[in-house]
N, C-alpha and C. Protein backbone atom coordinates (compact mmCIF):
# COMPACT_ATOMS: atom_id res chain seq x y z
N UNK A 1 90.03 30.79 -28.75
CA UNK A 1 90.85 29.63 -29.03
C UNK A 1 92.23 30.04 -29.54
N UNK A 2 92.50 31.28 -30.14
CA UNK A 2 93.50 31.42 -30.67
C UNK A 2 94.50 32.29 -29.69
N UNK A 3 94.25 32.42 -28.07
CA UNK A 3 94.78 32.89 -27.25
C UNK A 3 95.69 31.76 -26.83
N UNK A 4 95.22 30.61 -26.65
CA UNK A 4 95.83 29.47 -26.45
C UNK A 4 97.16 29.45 -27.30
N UNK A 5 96.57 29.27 -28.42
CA UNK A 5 97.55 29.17 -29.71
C UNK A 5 98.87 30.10 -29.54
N UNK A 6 98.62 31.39 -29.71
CA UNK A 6 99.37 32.35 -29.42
C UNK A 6 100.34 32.42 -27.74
N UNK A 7 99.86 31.88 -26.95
CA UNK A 7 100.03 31.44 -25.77
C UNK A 7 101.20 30.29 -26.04
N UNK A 8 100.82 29.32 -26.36
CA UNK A 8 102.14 28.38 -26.38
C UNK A 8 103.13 28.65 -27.43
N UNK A 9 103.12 29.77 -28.44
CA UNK A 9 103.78 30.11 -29.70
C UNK A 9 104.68 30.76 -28.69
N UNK A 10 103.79 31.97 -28.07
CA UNK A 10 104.82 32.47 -26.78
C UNK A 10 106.29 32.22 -25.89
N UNK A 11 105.27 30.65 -25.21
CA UNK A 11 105.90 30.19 -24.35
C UNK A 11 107.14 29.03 -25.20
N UNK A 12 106.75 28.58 -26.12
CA UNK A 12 107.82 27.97 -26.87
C UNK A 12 109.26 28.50 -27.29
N UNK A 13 108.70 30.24 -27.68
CA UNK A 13 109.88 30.93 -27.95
C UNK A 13 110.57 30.95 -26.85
N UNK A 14 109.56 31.46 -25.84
CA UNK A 14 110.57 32.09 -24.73
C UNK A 14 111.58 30.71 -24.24
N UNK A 15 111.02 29.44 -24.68
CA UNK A 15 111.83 28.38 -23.94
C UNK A 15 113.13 28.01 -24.93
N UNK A 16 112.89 28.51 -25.95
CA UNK A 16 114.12 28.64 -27.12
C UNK A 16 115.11 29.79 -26.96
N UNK A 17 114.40 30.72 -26.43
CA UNK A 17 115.50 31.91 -26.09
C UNK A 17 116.74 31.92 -24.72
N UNK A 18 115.76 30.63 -24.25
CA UNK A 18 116.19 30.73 -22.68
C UNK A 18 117.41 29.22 -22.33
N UNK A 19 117.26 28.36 -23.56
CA UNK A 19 118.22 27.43 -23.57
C UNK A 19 117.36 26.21 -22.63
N UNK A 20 118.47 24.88 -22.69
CA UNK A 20 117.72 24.02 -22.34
C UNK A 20 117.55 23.67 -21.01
N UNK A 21 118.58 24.43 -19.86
CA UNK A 21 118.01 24.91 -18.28
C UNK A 21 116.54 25.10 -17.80
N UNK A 22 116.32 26.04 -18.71
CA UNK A 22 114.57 26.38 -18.60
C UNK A 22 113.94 25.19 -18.83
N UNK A 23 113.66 24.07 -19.29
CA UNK A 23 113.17 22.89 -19.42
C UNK A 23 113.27 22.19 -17.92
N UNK A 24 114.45 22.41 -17.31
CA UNK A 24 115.15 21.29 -15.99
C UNK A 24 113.86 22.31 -15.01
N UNK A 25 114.17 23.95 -15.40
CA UNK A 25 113.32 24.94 -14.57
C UNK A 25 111.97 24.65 -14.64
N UNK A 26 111.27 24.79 -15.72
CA UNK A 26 110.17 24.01 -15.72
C UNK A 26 109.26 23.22 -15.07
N UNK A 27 109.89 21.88 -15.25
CA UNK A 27 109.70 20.70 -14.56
C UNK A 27 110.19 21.15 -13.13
N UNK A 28 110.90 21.67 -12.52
CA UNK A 28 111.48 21.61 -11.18
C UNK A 28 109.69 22.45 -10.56
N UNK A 29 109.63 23.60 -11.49
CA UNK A 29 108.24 24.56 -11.09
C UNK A 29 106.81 23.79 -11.12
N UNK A 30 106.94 22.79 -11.99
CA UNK A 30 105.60 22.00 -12.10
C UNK A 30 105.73 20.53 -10.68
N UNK A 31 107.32 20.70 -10.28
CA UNK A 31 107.02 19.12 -9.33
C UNK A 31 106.66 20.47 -8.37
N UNK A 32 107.29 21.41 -7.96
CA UNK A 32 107.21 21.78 -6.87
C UNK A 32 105.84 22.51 -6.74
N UNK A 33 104.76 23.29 -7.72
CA UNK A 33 103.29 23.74 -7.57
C UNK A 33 102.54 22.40 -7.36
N UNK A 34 102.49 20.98 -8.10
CA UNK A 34 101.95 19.73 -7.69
C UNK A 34 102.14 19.57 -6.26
N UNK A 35 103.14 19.21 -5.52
CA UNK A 35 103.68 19.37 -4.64
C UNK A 35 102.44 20.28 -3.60
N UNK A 36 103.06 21.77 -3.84
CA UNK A 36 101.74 22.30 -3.38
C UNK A 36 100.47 22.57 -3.04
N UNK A 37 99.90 22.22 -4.02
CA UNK A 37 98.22 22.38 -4.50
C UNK A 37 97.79 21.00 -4.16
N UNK A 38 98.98 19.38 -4.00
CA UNK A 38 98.32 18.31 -2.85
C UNK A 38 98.64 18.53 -1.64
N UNK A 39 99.38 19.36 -1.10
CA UNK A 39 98.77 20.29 0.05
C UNK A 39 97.99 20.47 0.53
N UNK A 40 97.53 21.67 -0.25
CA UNK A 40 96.06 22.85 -0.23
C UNK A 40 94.88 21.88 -0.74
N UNK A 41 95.04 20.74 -1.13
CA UNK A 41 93.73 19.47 -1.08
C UNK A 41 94.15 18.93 -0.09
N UNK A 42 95.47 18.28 0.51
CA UNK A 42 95.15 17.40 1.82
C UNK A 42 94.58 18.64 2.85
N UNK A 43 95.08 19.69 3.01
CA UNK A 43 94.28 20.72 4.10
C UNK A 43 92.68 21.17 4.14
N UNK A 44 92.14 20.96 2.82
CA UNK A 44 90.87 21.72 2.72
C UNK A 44 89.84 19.97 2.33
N UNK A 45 90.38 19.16 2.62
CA UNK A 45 89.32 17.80 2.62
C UNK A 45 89.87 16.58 3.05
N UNK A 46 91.24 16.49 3.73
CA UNK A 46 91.47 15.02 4.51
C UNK A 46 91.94 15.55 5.92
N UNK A 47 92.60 16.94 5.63
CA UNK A 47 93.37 16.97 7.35
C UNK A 47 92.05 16.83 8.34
N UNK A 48 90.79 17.63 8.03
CA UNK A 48 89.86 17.13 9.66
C UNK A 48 89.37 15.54 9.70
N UNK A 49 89.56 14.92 8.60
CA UNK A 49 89.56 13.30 8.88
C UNK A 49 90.38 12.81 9.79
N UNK A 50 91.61 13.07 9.69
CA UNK A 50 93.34 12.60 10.21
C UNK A 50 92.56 13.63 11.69
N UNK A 51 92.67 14.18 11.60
CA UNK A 51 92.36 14.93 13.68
C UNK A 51 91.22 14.27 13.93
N UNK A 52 90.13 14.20 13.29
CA UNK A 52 89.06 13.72 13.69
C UNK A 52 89.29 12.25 14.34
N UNK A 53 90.06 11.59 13.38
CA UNK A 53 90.43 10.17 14.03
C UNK A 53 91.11 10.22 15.25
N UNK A 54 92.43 11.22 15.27
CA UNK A 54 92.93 11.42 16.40
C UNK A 54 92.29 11.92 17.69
N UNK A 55 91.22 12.87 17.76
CA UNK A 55 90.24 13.07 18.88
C UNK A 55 89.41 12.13 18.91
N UNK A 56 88.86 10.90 18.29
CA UNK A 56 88.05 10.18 18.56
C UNK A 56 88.52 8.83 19.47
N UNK A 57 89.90 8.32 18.92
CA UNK A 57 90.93 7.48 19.37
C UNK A 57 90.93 8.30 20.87
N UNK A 58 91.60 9.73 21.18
CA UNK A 58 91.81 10.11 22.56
C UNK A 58 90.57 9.99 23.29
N UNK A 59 89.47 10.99 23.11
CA UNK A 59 88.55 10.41 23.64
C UNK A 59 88.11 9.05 23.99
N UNK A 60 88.51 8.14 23.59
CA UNK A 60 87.90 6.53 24.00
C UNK A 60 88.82 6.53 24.93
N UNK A 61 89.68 7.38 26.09
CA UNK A 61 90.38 6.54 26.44
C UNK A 61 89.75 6.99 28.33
N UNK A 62 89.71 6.54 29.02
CA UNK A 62 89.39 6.18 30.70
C UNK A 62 90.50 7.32 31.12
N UNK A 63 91.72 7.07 30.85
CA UNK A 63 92.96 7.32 31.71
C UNK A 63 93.69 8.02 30.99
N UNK A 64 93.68 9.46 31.28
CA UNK A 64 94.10 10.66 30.79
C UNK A 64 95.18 10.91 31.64
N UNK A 65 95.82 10.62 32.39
CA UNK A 65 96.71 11.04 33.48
C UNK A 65 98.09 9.98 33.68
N UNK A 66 98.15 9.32 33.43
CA UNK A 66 99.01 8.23 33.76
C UNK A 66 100.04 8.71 32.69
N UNK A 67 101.36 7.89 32.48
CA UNK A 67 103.10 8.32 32.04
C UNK A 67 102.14 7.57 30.43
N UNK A 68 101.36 6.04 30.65
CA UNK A 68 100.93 5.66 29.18
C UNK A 68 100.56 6.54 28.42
N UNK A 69 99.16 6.94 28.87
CA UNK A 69 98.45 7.59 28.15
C UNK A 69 98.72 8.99 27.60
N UNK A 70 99.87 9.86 28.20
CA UNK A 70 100.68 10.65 27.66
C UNK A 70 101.40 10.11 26.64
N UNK A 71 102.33 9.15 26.49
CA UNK A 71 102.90 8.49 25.40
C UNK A 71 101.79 8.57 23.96
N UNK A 72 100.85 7.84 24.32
CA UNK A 72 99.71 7.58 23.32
C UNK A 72 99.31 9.06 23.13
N UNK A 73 98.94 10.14 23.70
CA UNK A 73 98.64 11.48 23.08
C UNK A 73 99.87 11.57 22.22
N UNK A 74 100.99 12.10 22.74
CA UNK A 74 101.91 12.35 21.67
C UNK A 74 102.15 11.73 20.46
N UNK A 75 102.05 9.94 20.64
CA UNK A 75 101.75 9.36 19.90
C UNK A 75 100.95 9.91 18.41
N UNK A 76 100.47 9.88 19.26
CA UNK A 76 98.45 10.56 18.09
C UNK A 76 99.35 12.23 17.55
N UNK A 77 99.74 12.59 18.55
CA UNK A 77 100.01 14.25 17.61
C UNK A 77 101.13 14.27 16.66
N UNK A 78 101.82 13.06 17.09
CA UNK A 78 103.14 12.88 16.25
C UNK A 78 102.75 12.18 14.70
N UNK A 79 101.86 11.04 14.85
CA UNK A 79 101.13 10.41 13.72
C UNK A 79 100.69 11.76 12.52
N UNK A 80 99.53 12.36 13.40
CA UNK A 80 98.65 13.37 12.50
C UNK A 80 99.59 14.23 12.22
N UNK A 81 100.91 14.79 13.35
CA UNK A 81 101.95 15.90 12.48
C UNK A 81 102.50 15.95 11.23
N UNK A 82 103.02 14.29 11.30
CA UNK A 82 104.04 13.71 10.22
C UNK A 82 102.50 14.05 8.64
N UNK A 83 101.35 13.47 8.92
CA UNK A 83 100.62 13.74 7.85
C UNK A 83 100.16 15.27 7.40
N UNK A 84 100.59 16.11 7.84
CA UNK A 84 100.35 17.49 8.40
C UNK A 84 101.56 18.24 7.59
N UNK A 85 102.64 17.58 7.50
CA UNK A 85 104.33 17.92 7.52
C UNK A 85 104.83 17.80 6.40
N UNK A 86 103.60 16.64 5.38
CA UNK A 86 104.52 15.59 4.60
C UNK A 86 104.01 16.63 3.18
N UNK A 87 105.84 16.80 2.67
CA UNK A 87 106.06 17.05 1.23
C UNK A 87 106.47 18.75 1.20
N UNK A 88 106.40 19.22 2.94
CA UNK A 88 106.99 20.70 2.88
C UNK A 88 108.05 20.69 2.83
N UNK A 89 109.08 19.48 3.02
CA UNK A 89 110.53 19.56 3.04
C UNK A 89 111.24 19.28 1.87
N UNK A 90 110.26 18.83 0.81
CA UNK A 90 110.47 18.72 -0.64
C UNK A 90 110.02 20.02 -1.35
N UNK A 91 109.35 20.59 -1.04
CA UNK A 91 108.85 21.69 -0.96
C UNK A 91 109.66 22.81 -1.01
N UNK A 92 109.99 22.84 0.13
CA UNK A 92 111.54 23.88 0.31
C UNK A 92 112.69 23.64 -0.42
N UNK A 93 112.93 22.07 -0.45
CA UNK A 93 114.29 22.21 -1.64
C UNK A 93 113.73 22.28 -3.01
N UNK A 94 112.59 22.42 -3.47
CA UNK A 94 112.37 22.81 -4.49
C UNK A 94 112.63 24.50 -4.71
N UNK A 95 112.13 25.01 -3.83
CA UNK A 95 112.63 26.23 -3.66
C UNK A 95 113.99 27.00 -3.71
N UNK A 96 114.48 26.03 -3.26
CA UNK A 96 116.46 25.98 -2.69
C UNK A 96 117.12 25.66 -4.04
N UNK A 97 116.49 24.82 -4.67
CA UNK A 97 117.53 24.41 -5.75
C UNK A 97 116.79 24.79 -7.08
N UNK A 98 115.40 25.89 -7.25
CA UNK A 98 115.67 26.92 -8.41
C UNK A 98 116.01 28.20 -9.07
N UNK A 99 116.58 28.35 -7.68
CA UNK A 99 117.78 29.77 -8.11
C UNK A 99 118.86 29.16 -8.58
N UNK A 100 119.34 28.01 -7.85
CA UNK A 100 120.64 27.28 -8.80
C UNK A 100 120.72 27.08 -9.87
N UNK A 101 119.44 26.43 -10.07
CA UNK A 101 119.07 25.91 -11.60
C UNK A 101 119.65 27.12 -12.76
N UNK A 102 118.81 27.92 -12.42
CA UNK A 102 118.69 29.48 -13.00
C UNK A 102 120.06 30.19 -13.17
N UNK A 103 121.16 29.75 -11.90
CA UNK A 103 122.68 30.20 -12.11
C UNK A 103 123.27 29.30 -13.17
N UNK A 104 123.38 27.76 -13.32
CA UNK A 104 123.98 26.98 -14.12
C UNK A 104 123.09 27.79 -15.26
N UNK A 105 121.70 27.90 -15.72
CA UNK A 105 121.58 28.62 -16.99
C UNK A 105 122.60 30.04 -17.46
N UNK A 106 122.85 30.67 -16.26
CA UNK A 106 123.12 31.80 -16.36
C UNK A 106 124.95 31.79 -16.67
N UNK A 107 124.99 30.56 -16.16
CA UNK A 107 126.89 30.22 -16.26
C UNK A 107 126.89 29.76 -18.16
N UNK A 108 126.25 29.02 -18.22
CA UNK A 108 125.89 27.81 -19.90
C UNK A 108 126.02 28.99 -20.45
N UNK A 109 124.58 30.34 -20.58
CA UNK A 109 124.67 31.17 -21.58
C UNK A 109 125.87 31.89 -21.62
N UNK A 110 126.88 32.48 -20.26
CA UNK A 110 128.05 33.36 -20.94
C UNK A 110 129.00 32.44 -21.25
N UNK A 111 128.89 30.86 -20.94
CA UNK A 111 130.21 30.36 -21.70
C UNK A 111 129.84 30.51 -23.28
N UNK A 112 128.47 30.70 -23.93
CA UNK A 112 128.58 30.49 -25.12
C UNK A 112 128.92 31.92 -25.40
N UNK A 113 128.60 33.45 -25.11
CA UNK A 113 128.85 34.41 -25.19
C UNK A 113 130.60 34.32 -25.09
N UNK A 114 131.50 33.94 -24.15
CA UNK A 114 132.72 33.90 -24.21
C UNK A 114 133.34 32.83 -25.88
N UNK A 115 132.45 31.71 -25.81
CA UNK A 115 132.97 31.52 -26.84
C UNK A 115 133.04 31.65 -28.39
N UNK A 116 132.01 32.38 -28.33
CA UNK A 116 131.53 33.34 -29.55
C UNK A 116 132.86 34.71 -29.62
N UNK A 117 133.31 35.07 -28.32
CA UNK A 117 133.57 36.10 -28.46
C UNK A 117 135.09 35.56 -29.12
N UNK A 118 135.48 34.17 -28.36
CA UNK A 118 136.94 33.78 -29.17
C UNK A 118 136.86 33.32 -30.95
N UNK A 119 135.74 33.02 -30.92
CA UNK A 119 135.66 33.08 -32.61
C UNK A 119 135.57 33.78 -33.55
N UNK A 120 134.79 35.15 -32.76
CA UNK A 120 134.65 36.16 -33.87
C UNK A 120 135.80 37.47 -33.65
N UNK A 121 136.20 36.94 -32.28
CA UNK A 121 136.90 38.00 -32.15
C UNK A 121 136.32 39.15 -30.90
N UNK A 122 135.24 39.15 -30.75
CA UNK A 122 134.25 40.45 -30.38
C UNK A 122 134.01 41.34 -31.33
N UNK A 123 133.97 41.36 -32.32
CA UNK A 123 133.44 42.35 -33.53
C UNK A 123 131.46 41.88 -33.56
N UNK A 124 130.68 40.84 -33.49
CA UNK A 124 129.54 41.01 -33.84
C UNK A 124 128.91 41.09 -32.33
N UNK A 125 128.47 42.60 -31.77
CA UNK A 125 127.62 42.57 -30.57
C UNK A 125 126.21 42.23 -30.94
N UNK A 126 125.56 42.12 -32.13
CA UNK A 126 124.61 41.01 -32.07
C UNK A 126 124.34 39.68 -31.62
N UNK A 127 125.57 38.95 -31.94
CA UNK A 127 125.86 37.61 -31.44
C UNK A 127 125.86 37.53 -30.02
N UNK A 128 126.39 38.41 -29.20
CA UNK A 128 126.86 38.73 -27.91
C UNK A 128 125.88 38.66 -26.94
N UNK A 129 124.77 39.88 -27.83
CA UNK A 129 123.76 40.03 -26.96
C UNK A 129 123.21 39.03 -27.11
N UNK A 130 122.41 38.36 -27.68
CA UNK A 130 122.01 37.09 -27.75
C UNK A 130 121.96 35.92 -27.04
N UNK A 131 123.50 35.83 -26.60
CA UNK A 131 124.38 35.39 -25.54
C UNK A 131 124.03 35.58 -24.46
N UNK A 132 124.15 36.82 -24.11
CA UNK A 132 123.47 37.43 -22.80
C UNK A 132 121.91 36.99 -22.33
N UNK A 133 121.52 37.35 -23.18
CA UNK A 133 119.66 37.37 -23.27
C UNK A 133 119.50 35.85 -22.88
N UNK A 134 120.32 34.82 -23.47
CA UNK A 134 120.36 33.39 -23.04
C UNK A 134 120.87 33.20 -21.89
N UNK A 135 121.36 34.03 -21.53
CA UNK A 135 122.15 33.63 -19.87
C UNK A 135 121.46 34.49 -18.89
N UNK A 136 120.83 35.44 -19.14
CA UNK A 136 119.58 36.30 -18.32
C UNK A 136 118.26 35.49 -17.91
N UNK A 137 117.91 34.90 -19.29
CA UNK A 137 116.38 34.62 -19.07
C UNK A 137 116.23 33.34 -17.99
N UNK A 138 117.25 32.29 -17.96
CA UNK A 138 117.20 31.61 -16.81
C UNK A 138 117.14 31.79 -15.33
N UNK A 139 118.18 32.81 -15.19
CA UNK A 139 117.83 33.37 -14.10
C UNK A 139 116.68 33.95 -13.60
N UNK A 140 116.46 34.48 -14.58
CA UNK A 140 114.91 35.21 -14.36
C UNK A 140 113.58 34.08 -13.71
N UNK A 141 113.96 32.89 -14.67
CA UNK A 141 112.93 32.17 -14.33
C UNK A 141 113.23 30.91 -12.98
N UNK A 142 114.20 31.06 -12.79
CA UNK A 142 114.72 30.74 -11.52
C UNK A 142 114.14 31.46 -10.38
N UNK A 143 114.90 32.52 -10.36
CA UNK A 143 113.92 33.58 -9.41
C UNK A 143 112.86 33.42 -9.24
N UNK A 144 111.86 33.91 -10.17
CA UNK A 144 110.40 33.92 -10.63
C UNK A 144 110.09 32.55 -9.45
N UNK A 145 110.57 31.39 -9.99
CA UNK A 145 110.13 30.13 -9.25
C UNK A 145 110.43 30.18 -7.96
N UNK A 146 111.41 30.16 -7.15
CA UNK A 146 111.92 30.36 -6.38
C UNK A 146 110.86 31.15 -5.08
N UNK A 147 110.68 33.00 -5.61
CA UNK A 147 110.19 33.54 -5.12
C UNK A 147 108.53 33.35 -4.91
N UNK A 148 107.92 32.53 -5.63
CA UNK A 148 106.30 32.10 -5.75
C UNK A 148 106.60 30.94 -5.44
N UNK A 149 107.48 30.29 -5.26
CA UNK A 149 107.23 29.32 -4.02
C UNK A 149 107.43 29.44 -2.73
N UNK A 150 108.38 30.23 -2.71
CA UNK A 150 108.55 30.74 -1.04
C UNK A 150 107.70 31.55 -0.70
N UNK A 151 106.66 31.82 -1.56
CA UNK A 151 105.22 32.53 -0.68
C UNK A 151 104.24 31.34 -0.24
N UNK A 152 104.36 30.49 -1.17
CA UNK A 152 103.81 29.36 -0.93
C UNK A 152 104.39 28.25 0.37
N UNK A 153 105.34 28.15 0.01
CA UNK A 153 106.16 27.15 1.31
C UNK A 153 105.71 28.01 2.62
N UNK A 154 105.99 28.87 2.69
CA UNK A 154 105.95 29.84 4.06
C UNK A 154 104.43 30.12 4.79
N UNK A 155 103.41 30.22 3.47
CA UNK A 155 101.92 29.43 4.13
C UNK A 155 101.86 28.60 4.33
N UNK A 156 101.94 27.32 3.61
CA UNK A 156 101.98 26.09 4.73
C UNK A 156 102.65 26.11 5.42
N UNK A 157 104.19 26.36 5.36
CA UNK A 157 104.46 25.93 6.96
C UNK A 157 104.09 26.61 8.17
N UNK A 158 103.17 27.76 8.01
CA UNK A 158 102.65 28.53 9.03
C UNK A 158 101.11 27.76 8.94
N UNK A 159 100.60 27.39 8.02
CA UNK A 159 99.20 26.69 8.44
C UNK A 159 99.54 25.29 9.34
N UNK A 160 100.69 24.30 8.90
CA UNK A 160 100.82 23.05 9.27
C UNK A 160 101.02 23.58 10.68
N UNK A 161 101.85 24.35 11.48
CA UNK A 161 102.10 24.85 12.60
C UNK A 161 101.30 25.33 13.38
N UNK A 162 100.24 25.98 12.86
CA UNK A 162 98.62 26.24 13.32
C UNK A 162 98.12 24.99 13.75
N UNK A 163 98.16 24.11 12.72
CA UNK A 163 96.97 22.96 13.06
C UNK A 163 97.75 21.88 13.91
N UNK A 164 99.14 21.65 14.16
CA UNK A 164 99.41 20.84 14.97
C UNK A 164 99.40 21.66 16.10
N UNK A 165 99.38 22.67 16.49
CA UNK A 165 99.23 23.23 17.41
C UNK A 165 97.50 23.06 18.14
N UNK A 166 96.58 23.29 17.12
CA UNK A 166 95.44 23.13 17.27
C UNK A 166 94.87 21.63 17.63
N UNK A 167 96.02 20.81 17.19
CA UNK A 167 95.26 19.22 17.46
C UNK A 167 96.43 19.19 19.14
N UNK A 168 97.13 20.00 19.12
CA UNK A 168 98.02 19.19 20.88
C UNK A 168 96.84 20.19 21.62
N UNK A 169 96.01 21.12 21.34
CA UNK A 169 94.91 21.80 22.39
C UNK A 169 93.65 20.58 22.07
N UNK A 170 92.91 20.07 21.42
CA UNK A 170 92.10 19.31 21.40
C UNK A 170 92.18 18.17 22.05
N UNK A 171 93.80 17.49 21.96
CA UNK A 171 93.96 16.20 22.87
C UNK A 171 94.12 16.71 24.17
N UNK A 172 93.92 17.10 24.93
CA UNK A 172 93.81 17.62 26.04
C UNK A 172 93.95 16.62 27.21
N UNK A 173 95.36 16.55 28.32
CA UNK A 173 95.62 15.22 29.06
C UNK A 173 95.24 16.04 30.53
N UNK A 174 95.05 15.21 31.10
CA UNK A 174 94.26 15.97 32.79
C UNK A 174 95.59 15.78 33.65
């Protein structure tokens, strides 16, 4: 129990060291893993519902050959894509816009380092570093986010691309 404890004593500092960017970073890392992980649940327990409907709908149909019934396949692959698709493009600008995040931290901490330095002069490199360490750690956690989501974005969009691929071979037009 006291790992916990020590755990958010941790993470509190580090969010005090890191200025109030890391908060915007944060939240940007928690919409964009949510984001994710209803993903990796719509893929692993609704996507074979959504195809399943879509091969059951094609199958009922007589007339596989005609200019209609092509319309209506695509139809069906375009329907199940869009559900297939939805929230990777939020996804990616989550990705896109937390290295930025992480630069405006990284700009905030040396303006206070510059303006420390017009007050004291530059005589206390304690103060300085400090400064620094506040304009580092955002970036860091920018990155950090950034890069573990783009491992993430880049599996789904290679799974979603699999499976719409896999549902235009199942609807199969003669």
């Amino acid at each position: 129990m006291f790992f916990f404890y020590d755990a958010a004593d941790a993470l509190f500092e580090f969010m005090q060291k890191g200025g109030d960017v890391l908060y915007l970073i944060g939240l940007l890392a928690f919409l964009m893993w949510f984001l994710i992980f209803e993903r990796l649940w719509y893929f692993n327990f609704n996507h074979q519902v959504n195809v399943n409907v879509a091969v059951e709908d094609w199958a009922k149909r007589t007339d596989k050959k005609s200019w209609n019934s092509k319309a209506i396949r695509e139809m069906l692959i375009s329907k199940t894509s869009s559900k297939i698709n939805q929230n990777l493009t939020l996804i990616k600008l989550c990705v896109g816009v937390a290295p930025l995040l992480g630069l405006f931290g990284t700009i905030t901490g040396m303006m206070e380092v510059f303006h420390l330095l017009a007050i004291t002069g530059g005589g206390d490199a304690k103060a300085m570093a400090g400064g620094v360490s506040r304009s580092t750690i955002p970036a860091m956690a920018g990155l950090s986010v950034a890069i573990t989501g783009t491992f993430a974005s880049t599996f789904l969009r290679n799974k979603s691309n699999r499976e719409v691929e896999l549902l235009s071979e199942h609807l199969v037009s003669e």
